[in-house]
Protein backbone atom coordinates (compact mmCIF):
# COMPACT_ATOMS: atom_id res chain seq x y z
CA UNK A 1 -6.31 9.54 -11.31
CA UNK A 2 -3.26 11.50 -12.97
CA UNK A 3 0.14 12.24 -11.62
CA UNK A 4 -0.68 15.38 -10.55
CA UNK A 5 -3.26 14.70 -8.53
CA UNK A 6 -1.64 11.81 -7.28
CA UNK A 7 1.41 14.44 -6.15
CA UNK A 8 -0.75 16.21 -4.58
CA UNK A 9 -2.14 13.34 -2.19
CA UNK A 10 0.72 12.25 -1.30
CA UNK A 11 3.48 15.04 -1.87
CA UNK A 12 6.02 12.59 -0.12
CA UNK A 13 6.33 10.64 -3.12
CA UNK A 14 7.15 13.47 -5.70
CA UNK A 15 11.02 13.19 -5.77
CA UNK A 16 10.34 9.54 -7.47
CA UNK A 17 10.25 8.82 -10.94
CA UNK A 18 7.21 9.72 -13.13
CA UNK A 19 7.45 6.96 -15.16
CA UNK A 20 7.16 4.28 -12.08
CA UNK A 21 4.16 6.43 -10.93
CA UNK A 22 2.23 6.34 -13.91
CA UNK A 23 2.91 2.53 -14.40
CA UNK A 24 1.55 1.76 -10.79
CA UNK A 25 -1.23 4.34 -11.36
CA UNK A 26 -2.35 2.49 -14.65
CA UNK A 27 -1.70 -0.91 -12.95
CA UNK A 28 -5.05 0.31 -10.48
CA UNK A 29 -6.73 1.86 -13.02
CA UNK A 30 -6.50 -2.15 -13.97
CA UNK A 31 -7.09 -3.86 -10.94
CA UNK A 32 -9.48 -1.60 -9.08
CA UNK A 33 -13.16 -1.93 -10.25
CA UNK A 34 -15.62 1.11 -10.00
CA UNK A 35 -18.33 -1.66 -9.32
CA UNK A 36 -16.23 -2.53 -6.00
CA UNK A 37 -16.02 0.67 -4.92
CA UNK A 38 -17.83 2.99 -5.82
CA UNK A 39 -17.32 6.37 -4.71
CA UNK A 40 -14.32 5.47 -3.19
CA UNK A 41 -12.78 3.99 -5.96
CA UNK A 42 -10.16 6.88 -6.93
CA UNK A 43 -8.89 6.80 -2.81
CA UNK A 44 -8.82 2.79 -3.65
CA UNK A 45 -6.25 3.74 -6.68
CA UNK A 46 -3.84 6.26 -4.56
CA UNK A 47 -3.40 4.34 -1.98
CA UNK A 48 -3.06 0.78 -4.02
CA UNK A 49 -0.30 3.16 -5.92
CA UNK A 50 1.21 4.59 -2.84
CA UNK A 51 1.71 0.98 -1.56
CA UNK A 52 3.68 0.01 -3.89
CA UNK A 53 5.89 2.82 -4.18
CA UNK A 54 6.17 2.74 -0.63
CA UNK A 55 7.19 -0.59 -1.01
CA UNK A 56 9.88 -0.29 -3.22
CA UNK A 57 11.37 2.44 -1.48
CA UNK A 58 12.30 4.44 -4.88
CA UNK A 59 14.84 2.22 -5.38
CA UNK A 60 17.33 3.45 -3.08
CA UNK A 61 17.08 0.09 -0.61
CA UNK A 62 19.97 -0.69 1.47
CA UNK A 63 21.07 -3.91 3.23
CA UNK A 64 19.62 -5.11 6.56
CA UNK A 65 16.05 -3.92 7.23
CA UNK A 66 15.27 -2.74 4.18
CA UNK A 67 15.67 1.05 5.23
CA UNK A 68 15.80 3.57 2.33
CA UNK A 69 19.11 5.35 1.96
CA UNK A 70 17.26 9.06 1.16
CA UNK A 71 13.75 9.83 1.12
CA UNK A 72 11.25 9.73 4.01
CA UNK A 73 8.86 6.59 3.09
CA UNK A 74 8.95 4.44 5.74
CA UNK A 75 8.72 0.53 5.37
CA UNK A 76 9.16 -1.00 8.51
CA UNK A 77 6.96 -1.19 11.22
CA UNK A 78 4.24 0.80 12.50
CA UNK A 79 2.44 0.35 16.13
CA UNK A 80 2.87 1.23 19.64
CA UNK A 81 6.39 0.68 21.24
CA UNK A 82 6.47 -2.88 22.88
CA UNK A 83 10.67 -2.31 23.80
CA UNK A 84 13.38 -0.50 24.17
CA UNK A 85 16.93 -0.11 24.93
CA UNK A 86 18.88 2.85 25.26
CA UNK A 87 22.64 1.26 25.47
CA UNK A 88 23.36 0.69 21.50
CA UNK A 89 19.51 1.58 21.06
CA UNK A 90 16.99 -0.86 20.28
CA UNK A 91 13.44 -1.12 20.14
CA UNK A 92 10.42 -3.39 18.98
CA UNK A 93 7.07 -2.31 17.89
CA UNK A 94 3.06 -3.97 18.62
CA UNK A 95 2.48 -4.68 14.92
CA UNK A 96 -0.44 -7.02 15.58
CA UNK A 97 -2.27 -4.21 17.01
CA UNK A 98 -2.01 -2.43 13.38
CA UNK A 99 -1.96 -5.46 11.07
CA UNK A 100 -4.70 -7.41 9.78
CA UNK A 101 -4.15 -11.24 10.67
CA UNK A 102 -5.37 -11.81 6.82
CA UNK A 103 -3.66 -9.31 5.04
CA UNK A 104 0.14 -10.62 4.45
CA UNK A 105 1.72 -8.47 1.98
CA UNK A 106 -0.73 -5.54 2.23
CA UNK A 107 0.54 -4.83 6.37
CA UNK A 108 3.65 -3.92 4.59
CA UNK A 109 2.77 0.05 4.47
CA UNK A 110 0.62 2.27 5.87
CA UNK A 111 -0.78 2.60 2.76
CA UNK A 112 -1.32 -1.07 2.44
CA UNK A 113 -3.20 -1.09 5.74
CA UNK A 114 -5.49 1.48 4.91
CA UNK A 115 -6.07 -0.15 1.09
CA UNK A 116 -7.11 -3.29 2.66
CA UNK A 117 -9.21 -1.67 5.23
CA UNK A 118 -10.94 -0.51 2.26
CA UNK A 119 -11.13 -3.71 0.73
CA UNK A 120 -12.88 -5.15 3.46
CA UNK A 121 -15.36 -2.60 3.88
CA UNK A 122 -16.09 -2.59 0.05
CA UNK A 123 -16.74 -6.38 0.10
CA UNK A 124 -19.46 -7.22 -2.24
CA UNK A 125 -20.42 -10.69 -1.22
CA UNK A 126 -21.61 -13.13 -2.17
CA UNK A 127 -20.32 -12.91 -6.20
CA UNK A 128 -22.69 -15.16 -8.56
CA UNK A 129 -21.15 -16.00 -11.62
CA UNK A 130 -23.58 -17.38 -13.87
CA UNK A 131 -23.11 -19.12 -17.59
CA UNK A 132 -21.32 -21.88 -18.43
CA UNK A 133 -17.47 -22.08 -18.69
CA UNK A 134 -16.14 -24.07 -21.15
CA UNK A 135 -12.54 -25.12 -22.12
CA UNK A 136 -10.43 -25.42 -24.71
């Protein structure tokens, strides 16, 4: 996957820096195997990258809630609304009907939801590792 055609994936994350996006997009080309997934393994890469970009809000975090001061990559939560106030607004969201109960860090983004969902689905179990280990 290159920067361009991770740009044009996901165009919202063009006004960050090319440097960070090549870093994250070599850090999957690390961490996500072919032999996992298979023909879904470039989709596996954009949206690993995408999470974390999402996730660090190109730099430009604020204070309280973690809201990013320009840009529209959204960190905080996703789901149906569960509340609301309209005096000095408020509102909650249903996160645990969006969230994997297993997926901690990875419920983080949208992109880390749908990553995961494709981690699960691309489960190859059980792994054998045969030989013998030996230490130093």
């Amino acid at each position: 996957m290159t920067y361009n055609d991770f740009i044009q994936i996901f165009p919202e994350f063009s006004e960050f820096p090319k440097v960070r996006i090549e870093f994250y997009l070599s850090e999957a080309d690390n961490q996500i195997s072919e032999n996992r997934f298979g023909k879904s393994t470039e989709f596996g890469k954009a949206l690993f990258t995408a999470h974390y970009l999402a996730s660090l809000d190109n730099g430009q975090r604020t204070g309280a809630g973690g809201e990013a001061s320009k840009g529209n990559i959204s960190n905080g939560a996703h789901g149906a609304v569960a509340s609301k106030t309209v005096g000095s607004v408020s509102v909650s969201y249903d996160t645990a009907s969006t969230s994997f109960d297993d997926a901690g860090y990875w419920n983080s983004t949208p992109y880390g939801k749908q990553f995961y969902d494709l981690l699960k689905r691309y489960r190859r179990m059980p792994f054998a590792v045969t030989g013998r280990a030996s230490w130093p």
